[in-house]
N, C-alpha and C. Protein backbone atom coordinates (compact mmCIF):
# COMPACT_ATOMS: atom_id res chain seq x y z
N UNK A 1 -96.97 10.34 51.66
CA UNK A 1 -96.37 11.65 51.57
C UNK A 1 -97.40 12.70 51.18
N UNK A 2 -98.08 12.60 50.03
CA UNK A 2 -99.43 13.42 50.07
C UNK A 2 -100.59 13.69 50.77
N UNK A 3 -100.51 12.76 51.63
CA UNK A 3 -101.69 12.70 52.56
C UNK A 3 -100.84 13.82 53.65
N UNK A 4 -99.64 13.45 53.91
CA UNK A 4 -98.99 14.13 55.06
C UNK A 4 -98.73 15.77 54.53
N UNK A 5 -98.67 16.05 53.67
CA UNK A 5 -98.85 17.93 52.89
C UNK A 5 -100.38 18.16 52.94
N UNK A 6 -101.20 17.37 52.24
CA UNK A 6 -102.34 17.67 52.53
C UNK A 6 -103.48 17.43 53.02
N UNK A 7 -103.70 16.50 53.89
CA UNK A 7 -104.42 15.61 54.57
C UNK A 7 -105.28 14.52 53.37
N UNK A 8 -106.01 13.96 53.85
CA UNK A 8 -106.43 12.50 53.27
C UNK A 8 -107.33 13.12 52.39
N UNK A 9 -107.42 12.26 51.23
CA UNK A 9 -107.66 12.10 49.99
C UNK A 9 -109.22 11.47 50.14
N UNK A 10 -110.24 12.34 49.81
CA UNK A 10 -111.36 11.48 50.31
C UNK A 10 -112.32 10.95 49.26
N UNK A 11 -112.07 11.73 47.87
CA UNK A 11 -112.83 11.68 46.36
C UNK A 11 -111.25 11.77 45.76
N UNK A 12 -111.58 10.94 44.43
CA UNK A 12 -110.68 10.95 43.25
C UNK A 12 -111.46 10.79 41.95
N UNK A 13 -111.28 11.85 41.65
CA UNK A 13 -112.15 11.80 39.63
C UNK A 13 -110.90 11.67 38.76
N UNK A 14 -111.17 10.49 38.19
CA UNK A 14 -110.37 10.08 37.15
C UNK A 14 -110.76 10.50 35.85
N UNK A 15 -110.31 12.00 35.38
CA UNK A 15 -111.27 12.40 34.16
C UNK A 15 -110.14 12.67 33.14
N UNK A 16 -109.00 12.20 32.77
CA UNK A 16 -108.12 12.59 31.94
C UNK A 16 -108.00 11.58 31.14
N UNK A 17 -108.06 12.63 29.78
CA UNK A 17 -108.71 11.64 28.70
C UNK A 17 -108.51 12.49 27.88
N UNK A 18 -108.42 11.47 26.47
CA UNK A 18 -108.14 12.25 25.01
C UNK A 18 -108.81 10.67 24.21
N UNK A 19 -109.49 12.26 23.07
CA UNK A 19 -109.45 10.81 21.96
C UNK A 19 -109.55 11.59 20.48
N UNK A 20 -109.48 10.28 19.61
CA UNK A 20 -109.98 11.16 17.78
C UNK A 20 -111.26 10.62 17.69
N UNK A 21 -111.27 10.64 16.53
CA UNK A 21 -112.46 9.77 15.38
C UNK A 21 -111.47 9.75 14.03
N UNK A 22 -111.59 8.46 13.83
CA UNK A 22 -110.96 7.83 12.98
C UNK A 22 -110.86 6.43 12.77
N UNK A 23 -110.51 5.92 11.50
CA UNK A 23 -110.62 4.64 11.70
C UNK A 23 -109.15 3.42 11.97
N UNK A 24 -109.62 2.74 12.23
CA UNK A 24 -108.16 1.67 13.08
C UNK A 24 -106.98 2.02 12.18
N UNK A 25 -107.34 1.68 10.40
CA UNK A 25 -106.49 1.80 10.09
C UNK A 25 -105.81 2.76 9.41
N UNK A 26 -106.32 4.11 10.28
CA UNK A 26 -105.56 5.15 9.56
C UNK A 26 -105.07 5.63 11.14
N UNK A 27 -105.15 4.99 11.94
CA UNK A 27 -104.96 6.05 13.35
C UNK A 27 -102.92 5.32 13.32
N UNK A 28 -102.75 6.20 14.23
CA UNK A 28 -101.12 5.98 14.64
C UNK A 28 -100.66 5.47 15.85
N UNK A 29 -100.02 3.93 15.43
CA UNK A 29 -100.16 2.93 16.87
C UNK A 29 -99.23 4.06 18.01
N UNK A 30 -98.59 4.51 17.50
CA UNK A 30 -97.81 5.93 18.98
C UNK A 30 -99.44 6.84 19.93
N UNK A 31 -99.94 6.84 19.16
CA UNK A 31 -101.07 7.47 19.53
C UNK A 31 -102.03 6.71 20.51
N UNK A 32 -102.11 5.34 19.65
CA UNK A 32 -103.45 4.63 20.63
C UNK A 32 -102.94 3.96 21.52
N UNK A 33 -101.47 4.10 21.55
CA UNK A 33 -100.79 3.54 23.02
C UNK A 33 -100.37 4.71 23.89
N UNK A 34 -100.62 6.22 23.41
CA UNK A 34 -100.65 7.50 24.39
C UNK A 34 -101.86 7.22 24.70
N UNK A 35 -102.63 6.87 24.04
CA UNK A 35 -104.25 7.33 24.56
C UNK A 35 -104.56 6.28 25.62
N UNK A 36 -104.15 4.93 25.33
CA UNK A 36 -104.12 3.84 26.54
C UNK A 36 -103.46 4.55 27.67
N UNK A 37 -102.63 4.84 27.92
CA UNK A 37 -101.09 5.28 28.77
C UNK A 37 -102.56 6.34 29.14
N UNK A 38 -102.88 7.46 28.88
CA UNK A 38 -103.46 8.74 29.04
C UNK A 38 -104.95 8.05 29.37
N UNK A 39 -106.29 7.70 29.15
CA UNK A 39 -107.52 7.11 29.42
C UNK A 39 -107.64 6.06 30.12
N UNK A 40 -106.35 5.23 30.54
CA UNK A 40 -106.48 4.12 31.39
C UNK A 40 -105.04 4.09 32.31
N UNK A 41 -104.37 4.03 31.83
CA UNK A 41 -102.96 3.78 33.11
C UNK A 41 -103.08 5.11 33.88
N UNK A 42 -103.74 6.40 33.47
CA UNK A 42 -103.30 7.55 34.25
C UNK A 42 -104.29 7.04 35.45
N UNK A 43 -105.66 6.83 34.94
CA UNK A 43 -106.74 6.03 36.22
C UNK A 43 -106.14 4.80 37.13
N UNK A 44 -105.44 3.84 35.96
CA UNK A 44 -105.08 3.20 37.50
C UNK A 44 -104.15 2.99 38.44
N UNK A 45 -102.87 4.20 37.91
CA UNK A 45 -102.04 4.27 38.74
C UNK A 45 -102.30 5.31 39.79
N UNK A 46 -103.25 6.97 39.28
CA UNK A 46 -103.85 7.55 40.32
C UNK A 46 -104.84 6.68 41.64
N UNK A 47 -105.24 5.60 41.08
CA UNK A 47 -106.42 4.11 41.93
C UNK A 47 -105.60 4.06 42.60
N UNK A 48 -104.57 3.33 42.09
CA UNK A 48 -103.31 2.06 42.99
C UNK A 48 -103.25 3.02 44.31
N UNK A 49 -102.48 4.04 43.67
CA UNK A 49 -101.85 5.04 44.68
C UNK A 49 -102.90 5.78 45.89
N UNK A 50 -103.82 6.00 45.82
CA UNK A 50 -104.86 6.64 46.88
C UNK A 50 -105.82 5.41 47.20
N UNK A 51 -106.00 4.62 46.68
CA UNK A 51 -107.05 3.50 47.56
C UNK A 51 -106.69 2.96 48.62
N UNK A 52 -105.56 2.59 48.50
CA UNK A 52 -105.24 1.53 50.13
C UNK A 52 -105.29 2.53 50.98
N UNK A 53 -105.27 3.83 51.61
CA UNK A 53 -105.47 4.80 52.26
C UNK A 53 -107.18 4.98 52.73
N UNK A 54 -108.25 5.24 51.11
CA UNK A 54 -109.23 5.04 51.63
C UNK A 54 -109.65 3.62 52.54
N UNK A 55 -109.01 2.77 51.88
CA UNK A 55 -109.76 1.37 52.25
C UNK A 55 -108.88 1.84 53.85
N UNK A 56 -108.09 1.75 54.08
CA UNK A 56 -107.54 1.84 55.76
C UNK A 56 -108.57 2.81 56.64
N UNK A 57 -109.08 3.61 56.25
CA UNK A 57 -109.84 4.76 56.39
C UNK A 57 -111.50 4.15 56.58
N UNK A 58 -111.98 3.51 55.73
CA UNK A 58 -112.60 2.86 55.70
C UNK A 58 -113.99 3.96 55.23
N UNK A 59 -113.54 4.68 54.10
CA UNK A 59 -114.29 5.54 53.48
C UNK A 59 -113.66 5.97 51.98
N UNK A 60 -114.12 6.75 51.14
CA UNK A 60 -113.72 7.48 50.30
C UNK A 60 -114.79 7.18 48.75
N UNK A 61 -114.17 8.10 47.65
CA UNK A 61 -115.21 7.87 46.83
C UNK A 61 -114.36 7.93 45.44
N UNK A 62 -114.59 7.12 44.54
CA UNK A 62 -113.52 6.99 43.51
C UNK A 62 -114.72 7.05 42.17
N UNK A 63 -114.09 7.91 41.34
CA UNK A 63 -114.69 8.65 40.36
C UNK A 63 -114.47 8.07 38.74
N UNK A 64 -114.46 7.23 38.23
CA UNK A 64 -113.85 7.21 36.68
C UNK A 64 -115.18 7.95 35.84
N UNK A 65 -114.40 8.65 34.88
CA UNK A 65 -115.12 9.48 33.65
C UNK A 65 -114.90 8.42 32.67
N UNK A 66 -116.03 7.49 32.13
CA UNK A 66 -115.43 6.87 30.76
C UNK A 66 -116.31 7.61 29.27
N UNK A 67 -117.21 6.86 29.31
CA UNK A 67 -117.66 7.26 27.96
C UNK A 67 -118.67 6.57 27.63
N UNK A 68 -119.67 7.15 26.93
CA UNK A 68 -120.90 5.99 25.86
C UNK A 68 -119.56 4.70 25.35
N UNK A 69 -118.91 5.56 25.06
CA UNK A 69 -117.89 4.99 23.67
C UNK A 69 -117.26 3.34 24.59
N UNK A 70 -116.98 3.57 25.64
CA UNK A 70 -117.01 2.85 26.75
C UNK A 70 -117.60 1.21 26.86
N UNK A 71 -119.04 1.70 26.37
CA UNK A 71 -119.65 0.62 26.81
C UNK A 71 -120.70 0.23 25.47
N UNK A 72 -120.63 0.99 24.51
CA UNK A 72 -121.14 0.74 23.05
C UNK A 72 -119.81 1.49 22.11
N UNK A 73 -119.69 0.53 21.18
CA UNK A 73 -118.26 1.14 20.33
C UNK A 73 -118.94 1.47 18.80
N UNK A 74 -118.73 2.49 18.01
CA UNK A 74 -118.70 2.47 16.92
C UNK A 74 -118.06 2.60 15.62
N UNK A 75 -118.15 2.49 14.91
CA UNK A 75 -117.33 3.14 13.78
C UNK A 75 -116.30 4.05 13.94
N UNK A 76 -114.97 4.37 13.98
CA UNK A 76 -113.86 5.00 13.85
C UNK A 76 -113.66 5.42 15.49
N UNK A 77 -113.90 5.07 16.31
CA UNK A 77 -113.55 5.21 17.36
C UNK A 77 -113.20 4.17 18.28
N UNK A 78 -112.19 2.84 17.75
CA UNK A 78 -111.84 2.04 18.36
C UNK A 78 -110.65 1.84 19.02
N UNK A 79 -109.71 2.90 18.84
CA UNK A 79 -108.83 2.88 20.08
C UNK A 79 -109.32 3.35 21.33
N UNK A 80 -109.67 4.65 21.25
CA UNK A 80 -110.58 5.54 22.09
C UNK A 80 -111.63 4.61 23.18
N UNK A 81 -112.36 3.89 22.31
CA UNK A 81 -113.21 2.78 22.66
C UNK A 81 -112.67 1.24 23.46
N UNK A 82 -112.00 1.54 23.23
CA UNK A 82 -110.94 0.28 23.74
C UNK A 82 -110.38 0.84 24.99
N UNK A 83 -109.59 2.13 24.70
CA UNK A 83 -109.31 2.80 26.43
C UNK A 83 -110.55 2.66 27.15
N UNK A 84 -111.91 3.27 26.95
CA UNK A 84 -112.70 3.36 27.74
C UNK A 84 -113.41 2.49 28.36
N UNK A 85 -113.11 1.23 27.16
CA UNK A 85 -114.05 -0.08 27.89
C UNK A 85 -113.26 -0.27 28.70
N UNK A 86 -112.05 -0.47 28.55
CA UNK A 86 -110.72 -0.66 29.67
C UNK A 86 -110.80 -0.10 30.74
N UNK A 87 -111.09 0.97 30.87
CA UNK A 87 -111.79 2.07 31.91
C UNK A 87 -113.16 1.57 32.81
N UNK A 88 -113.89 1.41 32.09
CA UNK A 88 -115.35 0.72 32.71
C UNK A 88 -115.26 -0.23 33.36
N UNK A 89 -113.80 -1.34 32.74
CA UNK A 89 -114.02 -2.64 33.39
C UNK A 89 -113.48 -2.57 34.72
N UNK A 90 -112.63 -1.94 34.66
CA UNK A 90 -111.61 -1.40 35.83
C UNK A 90 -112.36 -0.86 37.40
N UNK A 91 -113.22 -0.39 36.74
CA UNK A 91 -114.70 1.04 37.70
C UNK A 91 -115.58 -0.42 37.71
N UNK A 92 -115.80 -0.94 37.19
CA UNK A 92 -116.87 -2.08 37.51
C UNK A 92 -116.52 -3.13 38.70
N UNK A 93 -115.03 -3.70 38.60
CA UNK A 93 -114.41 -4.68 39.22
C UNK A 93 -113.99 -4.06 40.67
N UNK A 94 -113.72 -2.64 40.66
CA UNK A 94 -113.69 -2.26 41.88
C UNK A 94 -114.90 -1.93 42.76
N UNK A 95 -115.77 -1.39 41.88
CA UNK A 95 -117.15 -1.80 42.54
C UNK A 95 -117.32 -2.68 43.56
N UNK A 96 -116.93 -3.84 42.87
CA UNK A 96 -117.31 -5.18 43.03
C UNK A 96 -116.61 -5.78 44.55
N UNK A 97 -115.40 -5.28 43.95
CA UNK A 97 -114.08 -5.79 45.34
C UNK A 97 -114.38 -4.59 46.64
N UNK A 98 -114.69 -3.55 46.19
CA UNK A 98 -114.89 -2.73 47.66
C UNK A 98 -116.51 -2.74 47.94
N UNK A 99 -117.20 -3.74 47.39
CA UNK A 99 -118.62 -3.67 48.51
C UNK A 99 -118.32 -3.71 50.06
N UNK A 100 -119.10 -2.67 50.74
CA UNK A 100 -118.77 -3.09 52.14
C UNK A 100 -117.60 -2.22 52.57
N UNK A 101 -116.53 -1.53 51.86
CA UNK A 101 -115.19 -0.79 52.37
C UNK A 101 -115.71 0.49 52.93
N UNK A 102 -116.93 0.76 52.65
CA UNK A 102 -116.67 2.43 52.79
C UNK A 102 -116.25 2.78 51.78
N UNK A 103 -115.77 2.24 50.88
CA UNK A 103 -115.25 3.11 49.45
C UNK A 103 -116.01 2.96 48.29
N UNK A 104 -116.34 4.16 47.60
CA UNK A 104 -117.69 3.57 46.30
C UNK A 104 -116.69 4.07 45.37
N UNK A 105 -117.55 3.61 44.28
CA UNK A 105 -116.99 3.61 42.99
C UNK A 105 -118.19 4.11 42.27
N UNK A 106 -118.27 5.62 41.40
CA UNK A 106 -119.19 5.80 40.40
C UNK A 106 -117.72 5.52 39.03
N UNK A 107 -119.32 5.04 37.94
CA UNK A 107 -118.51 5.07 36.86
C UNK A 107 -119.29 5.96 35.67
N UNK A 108 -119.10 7.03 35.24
CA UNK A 108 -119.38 7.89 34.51
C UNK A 108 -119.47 7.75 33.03
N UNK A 109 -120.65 7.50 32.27
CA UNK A 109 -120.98 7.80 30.84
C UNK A 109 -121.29 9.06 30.06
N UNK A 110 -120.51 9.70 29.96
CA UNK A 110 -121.36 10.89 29.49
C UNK A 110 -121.61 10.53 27.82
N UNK A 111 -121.92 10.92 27.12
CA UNK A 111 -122.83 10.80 25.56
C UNK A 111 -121.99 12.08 25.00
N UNK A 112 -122.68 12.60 24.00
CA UNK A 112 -121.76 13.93 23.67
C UNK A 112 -122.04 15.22 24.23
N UNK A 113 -120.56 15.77 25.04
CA UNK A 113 -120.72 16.93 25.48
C UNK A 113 -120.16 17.84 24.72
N UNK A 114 -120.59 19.10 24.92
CA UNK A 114 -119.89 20.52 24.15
C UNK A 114 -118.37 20.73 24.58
N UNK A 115 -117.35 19.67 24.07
CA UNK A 115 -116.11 20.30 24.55
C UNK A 115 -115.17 20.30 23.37
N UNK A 116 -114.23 20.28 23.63
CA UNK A 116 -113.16 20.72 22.52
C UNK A 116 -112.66 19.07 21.94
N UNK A 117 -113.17 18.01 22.71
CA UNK A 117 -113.21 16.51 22.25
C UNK A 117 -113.91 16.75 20.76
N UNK A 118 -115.08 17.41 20.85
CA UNK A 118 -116.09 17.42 19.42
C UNK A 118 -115.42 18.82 18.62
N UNK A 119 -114.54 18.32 17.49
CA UNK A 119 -113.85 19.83 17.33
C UNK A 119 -114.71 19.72 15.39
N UNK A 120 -114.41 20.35 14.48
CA UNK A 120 -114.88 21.15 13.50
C UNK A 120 -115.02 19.35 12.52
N UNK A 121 -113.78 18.79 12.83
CA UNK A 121 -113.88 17.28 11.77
C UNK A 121 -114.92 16.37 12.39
N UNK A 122 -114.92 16.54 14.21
CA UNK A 122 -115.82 15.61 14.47
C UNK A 122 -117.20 15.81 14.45
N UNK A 123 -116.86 16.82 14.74
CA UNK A 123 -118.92 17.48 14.10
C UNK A 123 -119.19 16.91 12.99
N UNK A 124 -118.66 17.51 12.02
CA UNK A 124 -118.87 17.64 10.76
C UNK A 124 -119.29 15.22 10.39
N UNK A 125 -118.22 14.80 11.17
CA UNK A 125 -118.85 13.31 10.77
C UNK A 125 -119.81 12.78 11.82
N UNK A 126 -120.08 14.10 13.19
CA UNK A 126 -121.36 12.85 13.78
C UNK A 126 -122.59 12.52 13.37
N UNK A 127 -123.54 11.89 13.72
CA UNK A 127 -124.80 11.81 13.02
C UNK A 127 -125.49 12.58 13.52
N UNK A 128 -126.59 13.07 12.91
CA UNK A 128 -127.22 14.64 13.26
C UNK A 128 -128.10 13.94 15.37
N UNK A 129 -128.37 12.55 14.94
CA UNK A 129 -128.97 12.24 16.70
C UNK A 129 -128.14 12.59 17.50
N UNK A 130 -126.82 12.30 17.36
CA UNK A 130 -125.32 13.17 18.50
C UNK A 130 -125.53 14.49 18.49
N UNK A 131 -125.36 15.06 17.33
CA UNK A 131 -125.37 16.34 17.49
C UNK A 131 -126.60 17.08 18.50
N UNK A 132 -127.76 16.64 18.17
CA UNK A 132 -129.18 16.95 19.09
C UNK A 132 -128.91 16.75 20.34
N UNK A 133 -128.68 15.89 20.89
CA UNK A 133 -128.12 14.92 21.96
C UNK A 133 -126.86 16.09 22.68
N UNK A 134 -126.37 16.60 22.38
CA UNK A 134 -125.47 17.33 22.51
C UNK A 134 -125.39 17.96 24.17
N UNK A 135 -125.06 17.79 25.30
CA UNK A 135 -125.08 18.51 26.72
C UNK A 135 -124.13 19.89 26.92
N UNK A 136 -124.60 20.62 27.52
CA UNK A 136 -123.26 21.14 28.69
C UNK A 136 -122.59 20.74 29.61
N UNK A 137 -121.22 21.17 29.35
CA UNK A 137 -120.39 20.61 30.86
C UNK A 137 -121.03 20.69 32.06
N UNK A 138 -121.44 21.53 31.80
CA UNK A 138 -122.20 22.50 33.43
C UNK A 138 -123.33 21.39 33.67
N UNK A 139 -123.69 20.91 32.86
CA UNK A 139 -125.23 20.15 32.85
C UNK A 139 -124.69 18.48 33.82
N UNK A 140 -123.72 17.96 33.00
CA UNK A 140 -122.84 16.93 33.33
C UNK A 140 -122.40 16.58 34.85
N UNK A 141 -121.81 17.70 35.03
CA UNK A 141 -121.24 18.05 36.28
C UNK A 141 -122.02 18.21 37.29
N UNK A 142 -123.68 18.72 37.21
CA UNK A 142 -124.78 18.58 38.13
C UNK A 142 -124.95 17.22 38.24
N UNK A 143 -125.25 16.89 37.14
CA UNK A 143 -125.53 15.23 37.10
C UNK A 143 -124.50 13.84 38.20
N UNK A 144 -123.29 14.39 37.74
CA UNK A 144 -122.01 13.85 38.10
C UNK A 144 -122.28 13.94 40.06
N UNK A 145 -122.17 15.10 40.06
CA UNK A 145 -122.14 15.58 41.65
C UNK A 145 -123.39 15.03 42.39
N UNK A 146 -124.67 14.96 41.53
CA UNK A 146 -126.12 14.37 42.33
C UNK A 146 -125.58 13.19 42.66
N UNK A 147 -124.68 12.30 41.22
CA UNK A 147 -124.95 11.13 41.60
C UNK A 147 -123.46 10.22 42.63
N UNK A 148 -122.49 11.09 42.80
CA UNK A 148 -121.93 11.32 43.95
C UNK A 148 -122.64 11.13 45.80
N UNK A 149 -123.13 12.18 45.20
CA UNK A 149 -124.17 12.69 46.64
C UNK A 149 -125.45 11.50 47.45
N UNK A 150 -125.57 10.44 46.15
CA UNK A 150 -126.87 10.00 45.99
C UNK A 150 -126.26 8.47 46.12
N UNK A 151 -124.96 8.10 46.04
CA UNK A 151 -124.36 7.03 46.44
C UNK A 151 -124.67 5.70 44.95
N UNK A 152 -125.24 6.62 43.87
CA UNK A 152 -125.16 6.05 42.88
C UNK A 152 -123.86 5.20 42.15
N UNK A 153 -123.49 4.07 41.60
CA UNK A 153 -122.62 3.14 40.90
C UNK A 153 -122.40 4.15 39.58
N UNK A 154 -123.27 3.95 38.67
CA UNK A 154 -123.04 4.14 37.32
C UNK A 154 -123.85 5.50 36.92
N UNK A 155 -123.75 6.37 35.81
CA UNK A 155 -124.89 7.11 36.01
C UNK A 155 -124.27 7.38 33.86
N UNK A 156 -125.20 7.30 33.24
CA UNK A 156 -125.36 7.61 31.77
C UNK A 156 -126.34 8.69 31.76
N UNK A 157 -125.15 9.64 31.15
CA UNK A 157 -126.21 10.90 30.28
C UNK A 157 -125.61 11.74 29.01
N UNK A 158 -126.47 12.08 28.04
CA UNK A 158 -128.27 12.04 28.88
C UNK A 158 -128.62 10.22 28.88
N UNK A 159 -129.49 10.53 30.00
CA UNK A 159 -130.18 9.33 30.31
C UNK A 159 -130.50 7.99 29.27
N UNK A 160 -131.59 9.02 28.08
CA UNK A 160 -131.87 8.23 27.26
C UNK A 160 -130.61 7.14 26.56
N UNK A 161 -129.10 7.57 26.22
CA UNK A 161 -128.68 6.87 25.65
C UNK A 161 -128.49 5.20 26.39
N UNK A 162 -128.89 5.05 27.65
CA UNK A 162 -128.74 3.58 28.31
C UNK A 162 -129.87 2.78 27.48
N UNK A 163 -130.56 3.28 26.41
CA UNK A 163 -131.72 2.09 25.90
C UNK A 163 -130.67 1.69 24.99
N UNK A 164 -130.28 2.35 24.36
CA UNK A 164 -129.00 1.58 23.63
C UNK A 164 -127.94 0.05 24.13
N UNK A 165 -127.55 0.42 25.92
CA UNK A 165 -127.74 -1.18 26.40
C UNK A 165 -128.47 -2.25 26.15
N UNK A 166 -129.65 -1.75 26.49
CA UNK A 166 -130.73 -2.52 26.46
C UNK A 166 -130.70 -3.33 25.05
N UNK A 167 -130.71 -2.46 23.98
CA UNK A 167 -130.86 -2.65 22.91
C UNK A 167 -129.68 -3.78 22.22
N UNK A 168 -128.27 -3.45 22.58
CA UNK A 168 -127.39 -4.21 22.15
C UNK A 168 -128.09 -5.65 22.80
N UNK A 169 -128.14 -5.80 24.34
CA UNK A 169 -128.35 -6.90 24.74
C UNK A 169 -128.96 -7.62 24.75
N UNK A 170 -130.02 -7.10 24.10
CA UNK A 170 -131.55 -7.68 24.00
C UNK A 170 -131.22 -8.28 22.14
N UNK A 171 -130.86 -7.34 21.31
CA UNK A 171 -131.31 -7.76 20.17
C UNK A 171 -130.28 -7.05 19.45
N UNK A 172 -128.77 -7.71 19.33
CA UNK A 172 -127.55 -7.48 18.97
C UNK A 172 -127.46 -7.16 16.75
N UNK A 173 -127.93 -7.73 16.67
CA UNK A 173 -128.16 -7.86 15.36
C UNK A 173 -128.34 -6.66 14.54
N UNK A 174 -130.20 -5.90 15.51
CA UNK A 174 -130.40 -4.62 15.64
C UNK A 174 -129.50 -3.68 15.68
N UNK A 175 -129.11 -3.90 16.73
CA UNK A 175 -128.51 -2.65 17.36
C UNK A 175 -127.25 -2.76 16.06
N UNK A 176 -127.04 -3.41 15.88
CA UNK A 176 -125.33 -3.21 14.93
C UNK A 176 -125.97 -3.16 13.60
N UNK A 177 -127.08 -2.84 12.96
CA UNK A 177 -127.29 -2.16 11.65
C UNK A 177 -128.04 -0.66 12.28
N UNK A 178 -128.49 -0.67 13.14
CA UNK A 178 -128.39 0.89 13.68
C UNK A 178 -127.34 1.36 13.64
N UNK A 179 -126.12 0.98 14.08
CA UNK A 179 -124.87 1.55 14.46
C UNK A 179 -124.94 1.88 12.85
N UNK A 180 -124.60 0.55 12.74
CA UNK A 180 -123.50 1.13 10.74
C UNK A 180 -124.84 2.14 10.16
N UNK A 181 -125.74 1.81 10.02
CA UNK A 181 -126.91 3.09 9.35
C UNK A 181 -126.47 4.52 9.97
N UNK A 182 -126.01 4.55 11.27
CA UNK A 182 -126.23 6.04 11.62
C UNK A 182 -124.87 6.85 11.25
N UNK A 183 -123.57 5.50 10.83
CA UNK A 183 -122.53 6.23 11.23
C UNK A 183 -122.31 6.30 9.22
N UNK A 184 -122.90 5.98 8.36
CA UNK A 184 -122.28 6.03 7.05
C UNK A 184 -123.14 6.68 6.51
């Protein structure tokens, strides 16, 4: 029916999303099951619904926005973190299943951007490296669109935060007294 009002659906950015900072056990289970419902079911029921079209088509380009938070979790952000890994895995596995369709899959990390996500409480608790680290939307969205254009999978920015992969995977131990050092 949407295709027939507006012709075929050829990109889908899955960017709707909410989160806090807080910790597990002060957050409100109504909440981290809106934020599931809102950071992950809104992605894969918008998926369900427009893919079998691309795949018939035998083109299209499917967009998820997740998060650092996504794919490294820290301190007070584990519902949030939990939608987004949920998110990643989702953008990863379709990857995987449409090699070959004509249909790609980027999956989007952004780090911290200047939006109304980072409001006066969350500033005030990030660690001053986030804050530095800090992008424009505008900046994001170049990034986002190159790597669209460029037939890129995954794309983390800023850039630098992917050593942090590296880092968990290489030498886990590390990386998780970095975490707790930066976040207390």
């Amino acid at each position: 029916m949407l295709e027939r009002e507006l012709g075929a659906v050829d990109l889908l950015v899955n960017n709707a999303g909410y989160g806090h900072h807080r910790s597990f056990l002060d957050w409100d289970l109504d909440d981290m099951e809106r934020m599931i419902r809102v950071n992950y079911l809104g992605s894969l029921y918008w998926t369900r619904l427009l893919l079998p079209a691309m795949v018939a088509r035998g083109r299209g380009r499917l967009v998820f926005v997740s998060s650092v938070a996504g794919r490294l979790a820290v301190p007070g952000e584990s519902a949030y973190a939990a939608s987004k890994f949920a998110l990643s895995g989702l953008a990863e596995a379709l990857s995987l299943e449409l090699e070959g369709s004509g249909v790609s899959v980027l999956t989007v990390y952004p780090g911290t951007v200047r939006t109304a996500f980072f409001d006066d409480e969350a500033l005030a608790a990030m660690p001053a490296v986030a804050k530095r680290s800090m992008v424009e939307t505008s900046e994001l969205v170049e990034q986002v669109l190159a790597a669209i254009e460029s037939g890129r999978r995954e794309l983390t920015w800023p850039r630098f935060i992917a050593a942090g992969y590296v880092l968990r995977a290489l030498l886990p131990a590390l990386f998780r007294r970095s975490v707790l050092r930066s976040t207390s």
